[in-house]
PDB file of N, CA and C in Angstrom:
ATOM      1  N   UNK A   1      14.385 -66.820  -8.422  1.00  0.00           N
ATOM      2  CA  UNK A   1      13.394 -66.026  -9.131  1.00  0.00           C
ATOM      3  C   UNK A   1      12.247 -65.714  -8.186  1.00  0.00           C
ATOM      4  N   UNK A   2      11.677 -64.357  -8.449  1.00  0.00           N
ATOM      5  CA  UNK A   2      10.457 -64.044  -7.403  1.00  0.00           C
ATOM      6  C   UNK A   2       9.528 -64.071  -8.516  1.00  0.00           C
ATOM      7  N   UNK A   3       8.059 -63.761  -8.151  1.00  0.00           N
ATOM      8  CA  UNK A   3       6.890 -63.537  -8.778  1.00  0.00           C
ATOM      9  C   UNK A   3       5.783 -63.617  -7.842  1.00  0.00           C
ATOM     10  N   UNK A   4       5.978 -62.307  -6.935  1.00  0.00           N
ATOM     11  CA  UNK A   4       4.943 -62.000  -5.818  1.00  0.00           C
ATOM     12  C   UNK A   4       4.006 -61.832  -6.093  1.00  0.00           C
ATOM     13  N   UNK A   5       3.192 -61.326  -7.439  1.00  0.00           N
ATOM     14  CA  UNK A   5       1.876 -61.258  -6.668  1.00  0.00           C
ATOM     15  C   UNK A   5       1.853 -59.643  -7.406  1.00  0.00           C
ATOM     16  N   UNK A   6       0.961 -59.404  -6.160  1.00  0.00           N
ATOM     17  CA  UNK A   6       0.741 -57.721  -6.209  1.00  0.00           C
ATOM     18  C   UNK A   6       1.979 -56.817  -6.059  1.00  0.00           C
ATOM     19  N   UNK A   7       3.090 -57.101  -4.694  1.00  0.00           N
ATOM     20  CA  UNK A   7       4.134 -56.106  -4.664  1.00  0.00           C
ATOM     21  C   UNK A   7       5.244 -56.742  -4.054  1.00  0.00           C
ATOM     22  N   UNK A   8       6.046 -57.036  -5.545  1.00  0.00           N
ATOM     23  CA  UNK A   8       7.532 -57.819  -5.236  1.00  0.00           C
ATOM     24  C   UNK A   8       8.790 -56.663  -4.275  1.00  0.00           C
ATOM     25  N   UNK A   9       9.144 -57.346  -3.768  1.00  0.00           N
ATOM     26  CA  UNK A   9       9.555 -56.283  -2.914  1.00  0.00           C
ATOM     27  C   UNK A   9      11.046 -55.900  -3.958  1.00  0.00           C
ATOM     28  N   UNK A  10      11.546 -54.332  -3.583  1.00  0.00           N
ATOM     29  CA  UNK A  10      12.966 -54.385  -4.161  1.00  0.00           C
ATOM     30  C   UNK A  10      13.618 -55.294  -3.973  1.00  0.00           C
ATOM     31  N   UNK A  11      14.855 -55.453  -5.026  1.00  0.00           N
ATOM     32  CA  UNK A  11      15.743 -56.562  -4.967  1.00  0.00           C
ATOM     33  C   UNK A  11      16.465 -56.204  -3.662  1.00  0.00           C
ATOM     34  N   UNK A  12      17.348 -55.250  -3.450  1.00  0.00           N
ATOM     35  CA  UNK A  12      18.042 -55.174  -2.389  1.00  0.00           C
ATOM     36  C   UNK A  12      17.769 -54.575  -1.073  1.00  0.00           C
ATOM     37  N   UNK A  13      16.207 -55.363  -1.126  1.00  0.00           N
ATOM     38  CA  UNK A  13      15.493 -55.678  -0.024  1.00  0.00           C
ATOM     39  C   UNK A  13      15.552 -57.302   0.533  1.00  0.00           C
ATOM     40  N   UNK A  14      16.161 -58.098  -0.625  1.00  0.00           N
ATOM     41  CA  UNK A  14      15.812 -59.647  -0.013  1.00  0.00           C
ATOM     42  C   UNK A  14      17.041 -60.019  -0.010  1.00  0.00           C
ATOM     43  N   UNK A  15      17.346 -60.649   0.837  1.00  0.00           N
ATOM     44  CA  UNK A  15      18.580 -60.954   1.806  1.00  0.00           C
ATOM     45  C   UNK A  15      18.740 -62.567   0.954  1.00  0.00           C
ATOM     46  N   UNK A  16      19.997 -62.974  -0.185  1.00  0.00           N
ATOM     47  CA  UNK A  16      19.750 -63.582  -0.435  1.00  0.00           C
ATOM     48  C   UNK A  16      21.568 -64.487  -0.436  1.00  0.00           C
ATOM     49  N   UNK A  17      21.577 -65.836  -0.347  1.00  0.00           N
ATOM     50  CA  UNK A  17      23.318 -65.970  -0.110  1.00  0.00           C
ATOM     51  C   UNK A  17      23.658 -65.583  -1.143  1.00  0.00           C
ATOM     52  N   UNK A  18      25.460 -65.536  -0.831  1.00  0.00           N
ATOM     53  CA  UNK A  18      26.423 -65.919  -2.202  1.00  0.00           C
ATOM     54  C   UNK A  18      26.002 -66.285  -3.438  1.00  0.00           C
ATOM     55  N   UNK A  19      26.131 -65.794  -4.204  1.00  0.00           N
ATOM     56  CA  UNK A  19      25.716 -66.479  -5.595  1.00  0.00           C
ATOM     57  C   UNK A  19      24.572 -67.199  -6.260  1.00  0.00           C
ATOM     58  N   UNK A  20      23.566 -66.859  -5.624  1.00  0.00           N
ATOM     59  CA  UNK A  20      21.947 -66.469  -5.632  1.00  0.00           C
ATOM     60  C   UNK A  20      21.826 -65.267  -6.333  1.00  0.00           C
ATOM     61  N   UNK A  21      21.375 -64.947  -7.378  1.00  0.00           N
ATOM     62  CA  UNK A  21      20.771 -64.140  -8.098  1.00  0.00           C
ATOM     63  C   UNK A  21      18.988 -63.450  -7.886  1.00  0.00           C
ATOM     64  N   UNK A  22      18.697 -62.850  -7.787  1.00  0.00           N
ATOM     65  CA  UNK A  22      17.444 -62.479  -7.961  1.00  0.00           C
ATOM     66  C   UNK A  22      16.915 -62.068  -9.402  1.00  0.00           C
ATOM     67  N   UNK A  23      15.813 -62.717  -9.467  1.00  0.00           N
ATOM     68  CA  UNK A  23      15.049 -62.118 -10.545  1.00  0.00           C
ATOM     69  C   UNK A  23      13.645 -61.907 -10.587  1.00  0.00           C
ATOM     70  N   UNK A  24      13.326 -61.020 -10.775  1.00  0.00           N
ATOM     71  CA  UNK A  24      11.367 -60.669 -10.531  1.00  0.00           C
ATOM     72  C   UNK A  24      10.622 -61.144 -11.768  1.00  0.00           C
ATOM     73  N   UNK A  25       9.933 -62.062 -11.771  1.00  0.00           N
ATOM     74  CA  UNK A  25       9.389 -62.179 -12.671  1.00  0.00           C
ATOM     75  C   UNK A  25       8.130 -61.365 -13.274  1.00  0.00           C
ATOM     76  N   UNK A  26       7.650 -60.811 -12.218  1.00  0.00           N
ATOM     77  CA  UNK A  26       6.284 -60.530 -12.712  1.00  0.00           C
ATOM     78  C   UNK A  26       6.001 -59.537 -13.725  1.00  0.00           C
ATOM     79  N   UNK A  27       7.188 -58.615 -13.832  1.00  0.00           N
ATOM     80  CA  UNK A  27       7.218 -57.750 -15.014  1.00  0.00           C
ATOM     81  C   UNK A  27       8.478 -58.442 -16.408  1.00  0.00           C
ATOM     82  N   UNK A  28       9.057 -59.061 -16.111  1.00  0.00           N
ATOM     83  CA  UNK A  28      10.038 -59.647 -16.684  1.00  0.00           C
ATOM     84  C   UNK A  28       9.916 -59.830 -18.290  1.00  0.00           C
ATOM     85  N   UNK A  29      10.229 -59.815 -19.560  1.00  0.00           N
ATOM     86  CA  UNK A  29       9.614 -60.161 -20.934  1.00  0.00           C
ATOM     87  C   UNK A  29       9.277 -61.414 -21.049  1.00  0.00           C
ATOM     88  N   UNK A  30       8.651 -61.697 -21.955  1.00  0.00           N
ATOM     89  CA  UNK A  30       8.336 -63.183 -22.238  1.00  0.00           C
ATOM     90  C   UNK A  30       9.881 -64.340 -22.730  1.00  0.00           C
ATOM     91  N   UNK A  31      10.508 -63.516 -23.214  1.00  0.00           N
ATOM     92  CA  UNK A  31      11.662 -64.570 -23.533  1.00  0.00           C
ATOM     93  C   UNK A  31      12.854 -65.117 -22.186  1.00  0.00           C
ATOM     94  N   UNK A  32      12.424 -63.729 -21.142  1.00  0.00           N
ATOM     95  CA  UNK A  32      13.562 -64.169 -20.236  1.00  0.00           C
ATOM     96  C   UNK A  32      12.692 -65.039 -19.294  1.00  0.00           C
ATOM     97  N   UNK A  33      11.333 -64.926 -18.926  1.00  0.00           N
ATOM     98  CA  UNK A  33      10.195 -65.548 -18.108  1.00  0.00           C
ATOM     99  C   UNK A  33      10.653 -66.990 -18.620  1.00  0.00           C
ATOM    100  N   UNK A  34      10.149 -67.336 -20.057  1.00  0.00           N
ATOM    101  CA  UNK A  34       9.974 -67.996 -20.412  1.00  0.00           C
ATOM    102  C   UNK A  34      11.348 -69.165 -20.117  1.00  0.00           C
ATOM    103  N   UNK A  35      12.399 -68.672 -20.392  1.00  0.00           N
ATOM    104  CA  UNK A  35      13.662 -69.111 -20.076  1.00  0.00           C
ATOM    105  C   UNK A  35      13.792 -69.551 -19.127  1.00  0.00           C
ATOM    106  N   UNK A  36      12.967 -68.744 -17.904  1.00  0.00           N
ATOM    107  CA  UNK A  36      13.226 -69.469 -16.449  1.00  0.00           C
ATOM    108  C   UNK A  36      12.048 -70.319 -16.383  1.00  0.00           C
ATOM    109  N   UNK A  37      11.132 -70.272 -16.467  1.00  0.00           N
ATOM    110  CA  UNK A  37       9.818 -70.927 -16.564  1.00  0.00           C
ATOM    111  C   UNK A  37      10.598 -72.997 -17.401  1.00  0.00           C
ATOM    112  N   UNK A  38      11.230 -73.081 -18.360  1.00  0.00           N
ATOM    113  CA  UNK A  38      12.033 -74.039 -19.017  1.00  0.00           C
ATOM    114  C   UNK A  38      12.498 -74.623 -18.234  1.00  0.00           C
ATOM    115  N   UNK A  39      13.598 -74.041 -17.660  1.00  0.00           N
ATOM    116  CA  UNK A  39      15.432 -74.191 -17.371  1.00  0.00           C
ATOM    117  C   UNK A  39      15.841 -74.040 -16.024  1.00  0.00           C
ATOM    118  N   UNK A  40      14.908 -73.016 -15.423  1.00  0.00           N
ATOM    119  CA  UNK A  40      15.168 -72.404 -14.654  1.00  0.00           C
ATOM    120  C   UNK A  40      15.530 -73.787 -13.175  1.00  0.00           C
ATOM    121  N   UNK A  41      15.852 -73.211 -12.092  1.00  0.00           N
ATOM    122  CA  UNK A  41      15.756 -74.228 -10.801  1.00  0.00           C
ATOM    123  C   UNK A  41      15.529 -73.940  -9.576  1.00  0.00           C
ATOM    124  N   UNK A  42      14.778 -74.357  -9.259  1.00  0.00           N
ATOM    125  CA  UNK A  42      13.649 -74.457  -7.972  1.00  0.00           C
ATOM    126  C   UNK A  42      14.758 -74.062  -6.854  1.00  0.00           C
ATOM    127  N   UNK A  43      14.499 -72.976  -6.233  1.00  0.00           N
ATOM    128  CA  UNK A  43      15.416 -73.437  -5.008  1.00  0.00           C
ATOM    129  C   UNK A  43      14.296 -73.304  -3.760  1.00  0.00           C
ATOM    130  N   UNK A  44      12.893 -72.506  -3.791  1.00  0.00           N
ATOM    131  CA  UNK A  44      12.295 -72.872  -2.824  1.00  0.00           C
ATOM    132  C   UNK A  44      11.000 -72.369  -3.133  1.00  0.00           C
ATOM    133  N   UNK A  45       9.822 -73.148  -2.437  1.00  0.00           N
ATOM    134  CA  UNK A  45       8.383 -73.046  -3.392  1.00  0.00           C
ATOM    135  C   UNK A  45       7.724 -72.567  -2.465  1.00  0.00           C
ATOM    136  N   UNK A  46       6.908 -71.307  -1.583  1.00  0.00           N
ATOM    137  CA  UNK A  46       6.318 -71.261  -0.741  1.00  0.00           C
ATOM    138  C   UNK A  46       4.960 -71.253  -1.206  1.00  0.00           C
ATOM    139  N   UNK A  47       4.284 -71.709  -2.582  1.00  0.00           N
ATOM    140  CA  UNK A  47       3.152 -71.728  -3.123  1.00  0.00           C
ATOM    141  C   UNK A  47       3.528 -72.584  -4.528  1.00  0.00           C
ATOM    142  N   UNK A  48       3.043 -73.825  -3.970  1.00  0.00           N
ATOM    143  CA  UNK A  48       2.931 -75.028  -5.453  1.00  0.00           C
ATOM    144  C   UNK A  48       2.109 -74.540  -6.476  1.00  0.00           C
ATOM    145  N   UNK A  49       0.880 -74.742  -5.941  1.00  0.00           N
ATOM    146  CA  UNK A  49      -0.440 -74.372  -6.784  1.00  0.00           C
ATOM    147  C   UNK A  49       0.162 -72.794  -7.797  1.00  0.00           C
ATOM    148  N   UNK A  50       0.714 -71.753  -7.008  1.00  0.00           N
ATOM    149  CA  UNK A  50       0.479 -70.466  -8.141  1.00  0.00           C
ATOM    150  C   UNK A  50       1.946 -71.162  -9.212  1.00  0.00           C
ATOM    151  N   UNK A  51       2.662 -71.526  -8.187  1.00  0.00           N
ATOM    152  CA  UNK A  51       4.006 -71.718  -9.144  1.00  0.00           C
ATOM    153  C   UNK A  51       3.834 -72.323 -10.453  1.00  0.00           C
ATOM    154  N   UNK A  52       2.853 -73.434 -10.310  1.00  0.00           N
ATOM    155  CA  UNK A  52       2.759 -74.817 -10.974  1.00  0.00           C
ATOM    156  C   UNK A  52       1.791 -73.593 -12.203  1.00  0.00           C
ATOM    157  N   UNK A  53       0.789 -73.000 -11.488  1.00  0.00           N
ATOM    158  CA  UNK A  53       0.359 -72.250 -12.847  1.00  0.00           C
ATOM    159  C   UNK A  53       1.125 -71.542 -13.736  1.00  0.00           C
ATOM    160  N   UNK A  54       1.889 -70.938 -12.993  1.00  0.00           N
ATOM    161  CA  UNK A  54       2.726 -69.327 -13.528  1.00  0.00           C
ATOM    162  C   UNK A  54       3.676 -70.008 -14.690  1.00  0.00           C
ATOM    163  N   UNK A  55       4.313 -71.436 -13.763  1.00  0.00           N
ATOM    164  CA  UNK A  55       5.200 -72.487 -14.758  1.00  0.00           C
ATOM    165  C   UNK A  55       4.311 -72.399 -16.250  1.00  0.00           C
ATOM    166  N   UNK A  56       3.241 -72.964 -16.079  1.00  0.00           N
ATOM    167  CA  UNK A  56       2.526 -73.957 -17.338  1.00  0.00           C
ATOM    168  C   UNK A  56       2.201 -72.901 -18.263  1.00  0.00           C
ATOM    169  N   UNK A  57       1.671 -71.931 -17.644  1.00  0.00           N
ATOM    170  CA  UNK A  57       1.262 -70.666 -18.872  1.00  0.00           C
ATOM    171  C   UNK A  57       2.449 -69.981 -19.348  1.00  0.00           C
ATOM    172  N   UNK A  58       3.396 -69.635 -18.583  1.00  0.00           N
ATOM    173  CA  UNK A  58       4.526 -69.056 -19.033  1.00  0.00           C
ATOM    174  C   UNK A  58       5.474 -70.056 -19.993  1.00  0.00           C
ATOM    175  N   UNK A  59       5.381 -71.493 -19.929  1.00  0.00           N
ATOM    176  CA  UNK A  59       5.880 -72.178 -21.193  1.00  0.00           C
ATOM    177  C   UNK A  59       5.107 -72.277 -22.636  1.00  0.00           C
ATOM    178  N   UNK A  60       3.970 -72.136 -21.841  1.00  0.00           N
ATOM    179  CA  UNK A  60       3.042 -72.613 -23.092  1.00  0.00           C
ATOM    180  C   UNK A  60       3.376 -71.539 -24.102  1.00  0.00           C
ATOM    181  N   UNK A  61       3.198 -70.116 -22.919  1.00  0.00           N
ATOM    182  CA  UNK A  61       3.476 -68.699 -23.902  1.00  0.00           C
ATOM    183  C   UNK A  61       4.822 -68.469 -24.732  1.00  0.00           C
ATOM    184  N   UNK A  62       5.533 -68.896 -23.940  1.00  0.00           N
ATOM    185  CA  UNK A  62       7.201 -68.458 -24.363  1.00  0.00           C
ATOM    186  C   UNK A  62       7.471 -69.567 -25.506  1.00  0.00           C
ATOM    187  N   UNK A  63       6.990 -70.757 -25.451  1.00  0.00           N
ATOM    188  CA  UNK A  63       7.040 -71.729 -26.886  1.00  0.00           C
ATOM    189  C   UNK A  63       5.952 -72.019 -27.645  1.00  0.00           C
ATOM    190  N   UNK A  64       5.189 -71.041 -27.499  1.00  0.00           N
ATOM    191  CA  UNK A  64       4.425 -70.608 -28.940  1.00  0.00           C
ATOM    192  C   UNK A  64       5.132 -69.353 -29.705  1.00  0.00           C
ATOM    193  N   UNK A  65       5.325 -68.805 -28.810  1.00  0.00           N
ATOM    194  CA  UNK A  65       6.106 -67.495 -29.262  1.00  0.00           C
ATOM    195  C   UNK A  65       7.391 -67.774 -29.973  1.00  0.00           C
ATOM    196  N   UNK A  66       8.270 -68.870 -29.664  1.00  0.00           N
ATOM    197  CA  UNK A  66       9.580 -69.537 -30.341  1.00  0.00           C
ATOM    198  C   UNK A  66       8.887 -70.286 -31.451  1.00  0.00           C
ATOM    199  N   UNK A  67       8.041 -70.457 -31.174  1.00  0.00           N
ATOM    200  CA  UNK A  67       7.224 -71.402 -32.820  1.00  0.00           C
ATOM    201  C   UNK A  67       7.106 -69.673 -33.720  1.00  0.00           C
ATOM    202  N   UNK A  68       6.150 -68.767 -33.378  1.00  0.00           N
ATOM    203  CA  UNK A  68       5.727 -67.762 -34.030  1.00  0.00           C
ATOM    204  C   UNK A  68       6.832 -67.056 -34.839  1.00  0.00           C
ATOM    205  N   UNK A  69       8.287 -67.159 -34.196  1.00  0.00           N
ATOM    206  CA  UNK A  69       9.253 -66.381 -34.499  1.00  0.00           C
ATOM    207  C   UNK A  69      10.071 -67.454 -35.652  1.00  0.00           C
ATOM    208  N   UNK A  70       9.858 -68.350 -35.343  1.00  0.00           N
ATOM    209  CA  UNK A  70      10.640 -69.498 -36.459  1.00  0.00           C
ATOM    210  C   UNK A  70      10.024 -69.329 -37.475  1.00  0.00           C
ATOM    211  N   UNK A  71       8.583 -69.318 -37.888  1.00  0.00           N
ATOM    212  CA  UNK A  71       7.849 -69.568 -39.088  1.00  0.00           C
ATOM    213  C   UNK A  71       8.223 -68.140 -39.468  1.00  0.00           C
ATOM    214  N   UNK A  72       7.670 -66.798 -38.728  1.00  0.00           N
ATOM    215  CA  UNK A  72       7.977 -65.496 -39.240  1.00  0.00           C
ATOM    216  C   UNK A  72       9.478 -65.756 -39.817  1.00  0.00           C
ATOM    217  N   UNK A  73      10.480 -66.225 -39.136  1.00  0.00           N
ATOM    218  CA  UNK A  73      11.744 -66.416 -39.899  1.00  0.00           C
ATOM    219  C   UNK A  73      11.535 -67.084 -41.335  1.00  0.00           C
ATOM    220  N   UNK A  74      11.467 -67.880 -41.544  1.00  0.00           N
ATOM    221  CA  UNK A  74      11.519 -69.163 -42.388  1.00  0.00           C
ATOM    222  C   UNK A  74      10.381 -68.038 -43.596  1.00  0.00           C
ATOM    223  N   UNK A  75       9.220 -67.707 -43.192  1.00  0.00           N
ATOM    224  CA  UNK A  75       8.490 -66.640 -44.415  1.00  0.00           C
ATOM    225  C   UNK A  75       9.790 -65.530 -44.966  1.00  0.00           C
ATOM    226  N   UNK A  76      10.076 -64.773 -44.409  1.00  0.00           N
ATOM    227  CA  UNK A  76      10.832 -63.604 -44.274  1.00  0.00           C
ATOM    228  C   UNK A  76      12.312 -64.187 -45.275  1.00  0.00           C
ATOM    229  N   UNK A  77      12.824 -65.486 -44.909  1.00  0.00           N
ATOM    230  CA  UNK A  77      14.053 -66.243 -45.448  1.00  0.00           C
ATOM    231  C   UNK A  77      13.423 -66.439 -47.243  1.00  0.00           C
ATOM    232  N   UNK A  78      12.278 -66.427 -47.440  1.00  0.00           N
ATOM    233  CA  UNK A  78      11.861 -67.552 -48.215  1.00  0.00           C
ATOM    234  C   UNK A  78      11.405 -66.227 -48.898  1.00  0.00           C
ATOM    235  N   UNK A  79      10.751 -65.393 -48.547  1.00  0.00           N
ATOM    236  CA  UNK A  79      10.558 -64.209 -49.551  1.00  0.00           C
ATOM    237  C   UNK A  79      12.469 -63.816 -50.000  1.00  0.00           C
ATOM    238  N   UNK A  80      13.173 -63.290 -49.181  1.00  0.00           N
ATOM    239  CA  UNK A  80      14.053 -62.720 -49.479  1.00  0.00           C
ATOM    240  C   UNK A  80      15.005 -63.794 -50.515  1.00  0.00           C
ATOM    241  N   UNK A  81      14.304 -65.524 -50.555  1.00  0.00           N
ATOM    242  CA  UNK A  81      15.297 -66.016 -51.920  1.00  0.00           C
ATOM    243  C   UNK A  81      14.636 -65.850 -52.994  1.00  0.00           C
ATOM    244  N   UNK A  82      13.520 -65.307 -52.968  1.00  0.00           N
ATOM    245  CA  UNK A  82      12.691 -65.247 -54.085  1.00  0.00           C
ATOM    246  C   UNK A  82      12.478 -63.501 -54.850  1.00  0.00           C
ATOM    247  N   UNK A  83      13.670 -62.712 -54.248  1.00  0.00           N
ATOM    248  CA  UNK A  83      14.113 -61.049 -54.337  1.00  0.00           C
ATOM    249  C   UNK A  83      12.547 -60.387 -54.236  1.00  0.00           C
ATOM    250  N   UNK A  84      11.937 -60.798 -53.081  1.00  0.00           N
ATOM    251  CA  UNK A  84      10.740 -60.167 -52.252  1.00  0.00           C
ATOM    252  C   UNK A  84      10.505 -59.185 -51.376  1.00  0.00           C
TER     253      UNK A  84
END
């Protein structure tokens, strides 16, 4: 995963091995960010400090947002048993 900054370079600009994927984060949605931000795996850190931020806010965001979408579910479930 990238997340340059000001200007991520094109993908098939970065020379990357076999079965290495690229992904840009910096425009990326919150559910797929968030996904890597979780799950995701480190393969190399050339900045702790921004990573360690980009990590913490991008979970915090992406699982409030999985909270926001459960309750909106669970309202939405709960009107529709009540023919709402």
């Amino acid at each position: 995963a990238w997340w340059g900054g000001e200007r991520a370079p094109a993908p098939w600009d970065v020379v990357l091995p076999d079965g290495v994927d690229l992904l840009v984060l910096d425009d990326a949605p919150l559910v797929l960010a968030g996904r890597v931000a979780l799950h995701g795996r480190l393969l190399f850190d050339d900045d702790p400090p921004a990573r360690v931020a980009w990590q913490g806010d991008t979970r915090t965001a992406h699982l409030d947002a999985q909270l926001r979408a459960a309750e909106l579910a669970r309202v939405f479930d709960e009107g529709r048993a009540h023919g709402r």
